[in-house]
Protein backbone atom coordinates (compact mmCIF):
# COMPACT_ATOMS: atom_id res chain seq x y z
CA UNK A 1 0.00 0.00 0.00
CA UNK A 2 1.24 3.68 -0.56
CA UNK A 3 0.21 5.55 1.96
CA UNK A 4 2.71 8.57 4.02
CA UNK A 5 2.58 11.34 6.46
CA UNK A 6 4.41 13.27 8.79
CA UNK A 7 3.11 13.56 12.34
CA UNK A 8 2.80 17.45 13.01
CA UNK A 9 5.47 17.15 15.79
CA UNK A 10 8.11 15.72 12.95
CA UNK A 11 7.49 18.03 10.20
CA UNK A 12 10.47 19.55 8.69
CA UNK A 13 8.35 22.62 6.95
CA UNK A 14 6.15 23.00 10.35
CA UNK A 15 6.78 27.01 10.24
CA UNK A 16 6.07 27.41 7.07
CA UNK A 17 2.74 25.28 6.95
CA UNK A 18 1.68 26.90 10.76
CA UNK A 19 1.46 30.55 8.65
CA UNK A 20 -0.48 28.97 6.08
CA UNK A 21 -3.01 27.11 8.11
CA UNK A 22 -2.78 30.20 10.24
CA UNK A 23 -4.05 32.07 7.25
CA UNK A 24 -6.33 30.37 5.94
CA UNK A 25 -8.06 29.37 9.45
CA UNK A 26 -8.28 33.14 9.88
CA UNK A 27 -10.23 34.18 6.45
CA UNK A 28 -11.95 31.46 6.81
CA UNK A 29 -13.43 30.99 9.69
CA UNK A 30 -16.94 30.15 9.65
CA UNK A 31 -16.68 27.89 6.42
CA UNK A 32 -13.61 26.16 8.29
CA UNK A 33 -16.30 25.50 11.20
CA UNK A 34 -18.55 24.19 9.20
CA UNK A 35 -16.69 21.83 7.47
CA UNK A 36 -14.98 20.53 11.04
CA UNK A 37 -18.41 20.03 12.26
CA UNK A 38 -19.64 17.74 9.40
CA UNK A 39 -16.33 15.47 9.77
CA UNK A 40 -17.53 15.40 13.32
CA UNK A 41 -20.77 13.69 12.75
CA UNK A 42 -18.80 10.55 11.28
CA UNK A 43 -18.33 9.49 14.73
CA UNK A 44 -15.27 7.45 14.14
CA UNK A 45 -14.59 4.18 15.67
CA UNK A 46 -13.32 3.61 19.29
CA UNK A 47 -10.48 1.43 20.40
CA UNK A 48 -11.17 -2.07 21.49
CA UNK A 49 -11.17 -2.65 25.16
CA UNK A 50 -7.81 -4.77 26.17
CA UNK A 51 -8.58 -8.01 27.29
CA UNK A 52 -7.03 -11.11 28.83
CA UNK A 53 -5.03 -13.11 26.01
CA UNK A 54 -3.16 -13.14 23.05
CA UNK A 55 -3.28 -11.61 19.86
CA UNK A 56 -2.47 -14.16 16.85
CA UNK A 57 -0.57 -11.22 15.34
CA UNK A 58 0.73 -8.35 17.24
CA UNK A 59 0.43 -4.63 16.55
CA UNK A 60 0.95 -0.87 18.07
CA UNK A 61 -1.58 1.40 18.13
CA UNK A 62 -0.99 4.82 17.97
CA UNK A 63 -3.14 8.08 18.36
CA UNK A 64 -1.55 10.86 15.18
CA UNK A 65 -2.10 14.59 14.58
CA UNK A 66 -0.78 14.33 10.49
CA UNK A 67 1.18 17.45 9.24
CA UNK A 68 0.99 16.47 6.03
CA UNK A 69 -0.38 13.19 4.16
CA UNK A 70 -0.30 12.00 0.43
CA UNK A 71 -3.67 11.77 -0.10
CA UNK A 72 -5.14 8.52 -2.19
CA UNK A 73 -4.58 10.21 -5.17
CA UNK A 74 -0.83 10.44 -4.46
CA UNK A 75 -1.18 14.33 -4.24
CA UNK A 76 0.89 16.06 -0.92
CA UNK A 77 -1.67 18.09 1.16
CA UNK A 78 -1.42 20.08 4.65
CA UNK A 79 -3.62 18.55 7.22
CA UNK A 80 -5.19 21.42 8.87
CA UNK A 81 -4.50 20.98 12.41
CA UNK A 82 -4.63 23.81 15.32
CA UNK A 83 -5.30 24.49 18.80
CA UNK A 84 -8.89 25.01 17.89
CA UNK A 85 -9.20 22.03 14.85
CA UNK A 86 -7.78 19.53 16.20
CA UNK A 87 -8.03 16.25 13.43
CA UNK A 88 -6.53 12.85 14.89
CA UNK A 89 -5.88 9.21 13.57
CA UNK A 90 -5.77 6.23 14.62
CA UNK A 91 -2.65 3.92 13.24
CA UNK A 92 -2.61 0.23 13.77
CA UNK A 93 0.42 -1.11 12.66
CA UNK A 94 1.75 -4.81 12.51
CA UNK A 95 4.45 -5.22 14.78
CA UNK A 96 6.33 -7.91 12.17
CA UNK A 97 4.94 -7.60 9.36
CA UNK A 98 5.00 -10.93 6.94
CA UNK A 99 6.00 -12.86 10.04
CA UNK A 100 3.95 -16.44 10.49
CA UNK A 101 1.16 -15.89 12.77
CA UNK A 102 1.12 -16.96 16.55
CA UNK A 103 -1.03 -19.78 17.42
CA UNK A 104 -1.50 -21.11 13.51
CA UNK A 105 0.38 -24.65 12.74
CA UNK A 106 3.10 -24.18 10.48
CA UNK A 107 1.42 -26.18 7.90
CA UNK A 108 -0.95 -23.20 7.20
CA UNK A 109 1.81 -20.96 5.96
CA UNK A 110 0.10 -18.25 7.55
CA UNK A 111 1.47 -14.61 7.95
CA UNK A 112 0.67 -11.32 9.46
CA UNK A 113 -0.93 -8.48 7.08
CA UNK A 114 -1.19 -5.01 7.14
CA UNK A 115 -4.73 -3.84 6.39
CA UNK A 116 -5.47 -0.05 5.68
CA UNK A 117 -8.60 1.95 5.60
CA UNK A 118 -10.03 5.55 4.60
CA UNK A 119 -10.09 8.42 6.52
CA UNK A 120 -11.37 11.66 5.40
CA UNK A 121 -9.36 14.73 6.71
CA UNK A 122 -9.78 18.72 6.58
CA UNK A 123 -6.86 19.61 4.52
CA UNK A 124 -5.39 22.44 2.12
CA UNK A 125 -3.64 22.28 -0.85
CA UNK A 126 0.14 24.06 -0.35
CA UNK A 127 0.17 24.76 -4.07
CA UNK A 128 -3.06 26.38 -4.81
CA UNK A 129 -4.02 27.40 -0.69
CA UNK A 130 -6.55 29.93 -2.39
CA UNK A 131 -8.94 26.94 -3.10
CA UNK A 132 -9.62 26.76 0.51
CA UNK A 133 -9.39 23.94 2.88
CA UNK A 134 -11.80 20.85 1.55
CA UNK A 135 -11.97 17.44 2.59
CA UNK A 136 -9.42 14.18 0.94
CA UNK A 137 -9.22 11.40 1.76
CA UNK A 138 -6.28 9.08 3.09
CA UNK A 139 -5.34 5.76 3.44
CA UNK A 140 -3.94 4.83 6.97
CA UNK A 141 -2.78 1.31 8.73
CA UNK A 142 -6.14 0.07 10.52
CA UNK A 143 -5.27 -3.24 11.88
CA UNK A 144 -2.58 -6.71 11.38
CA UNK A 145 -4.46 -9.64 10.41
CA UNK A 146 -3.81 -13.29 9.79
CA UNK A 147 -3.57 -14.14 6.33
CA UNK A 148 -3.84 -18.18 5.62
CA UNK A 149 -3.68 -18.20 1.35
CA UNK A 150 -5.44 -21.29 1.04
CA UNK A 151 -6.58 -23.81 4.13
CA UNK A 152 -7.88 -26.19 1.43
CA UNK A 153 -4.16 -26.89 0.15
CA UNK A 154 -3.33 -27.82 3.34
CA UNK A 155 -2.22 -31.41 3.60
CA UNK A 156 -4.72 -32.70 6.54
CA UNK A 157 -1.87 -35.58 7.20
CA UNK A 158 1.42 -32.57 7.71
CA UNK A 159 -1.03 -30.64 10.35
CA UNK A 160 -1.96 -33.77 12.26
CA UNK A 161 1.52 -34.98 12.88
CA UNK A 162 2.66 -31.08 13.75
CA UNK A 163 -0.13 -31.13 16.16
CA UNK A 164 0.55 -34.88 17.51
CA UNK A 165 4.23 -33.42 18.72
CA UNK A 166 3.16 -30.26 19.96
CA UNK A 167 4.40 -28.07 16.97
């Protein structure tokens, strides 16, 4: 998947994208408001309660404020993210990506997967900032999963004897 972005605290143009969000925030206030308070009534999903266990493939979750993001259409845009607008992700990442999954005989050729999903963001465009801020969408890491490619391959004889000796 292509998908990038640079946390607000580790942008390298931060200055120069604070004066233009600054700017644009300020001329545009009530539009801005608006357009905040629609991406507000997608009511986006809450993190899963921890629970006793164990996870067949691990991952770190993360809470982001994006600086800027490539957008699905590959284009660079500045989130739009202030004091007052405040836009955050959440990022599920696989902690080993492509690594066989826990709990899965070996005879399944399993692995963990990274799996990605939409989010629409408040954003401007650097190049053309008089356009306004609008909303794009993004595609960021939602969650590892185990990927088995086909169970039915599986010889039913090589998973027996790897379970029989505790494999």
């Amino acid at each position: 998947m292509n998908f990038s972005y640079n946390a607000a605290h580790s942008d390298p143009h931060r200055g120069a994208d604070r004066a233009l969000i600054n700017q644009v925030t300020k001329y545009l206030k009530w539009p801005l408001e608006k357009l905040f308070r629609d991406l507000r009534d997608l009511h986006p999903p809450t993190l899963a309660d921890s629970e006793k266990g164990s996870l067949v493939c691990d991952s770190i979750t993360r809470i982001i404020r994006p600086g800027w993001a490539r957008n699905t259409n590959g284009k660079w845009l500045v989130v739009i993210n202030t004091a007052y607008h405040i836009q955050t992700v959440t990022e599920i990442k696989c902690r080993s990506e492509g690594t066989a999954c826990a709990f899965i005989a070996p005879c399944f050729h399993s692995s963990c997967q990274q799996r990605y999903n939409i989010q629409s963001l408040l954003v401007i465009d650097p190049n053309n900032h008089y356009k306004g801020p609008f909303v794009s969408h993004f595609l960021f890491p939602s969650s590892c999963v185990c990927f088995v490619p086909d169970p039915k391959l599986v010889v039913q004889s090589q998973c027996q004897a790897a379970s029989k000796y505790g494999s």
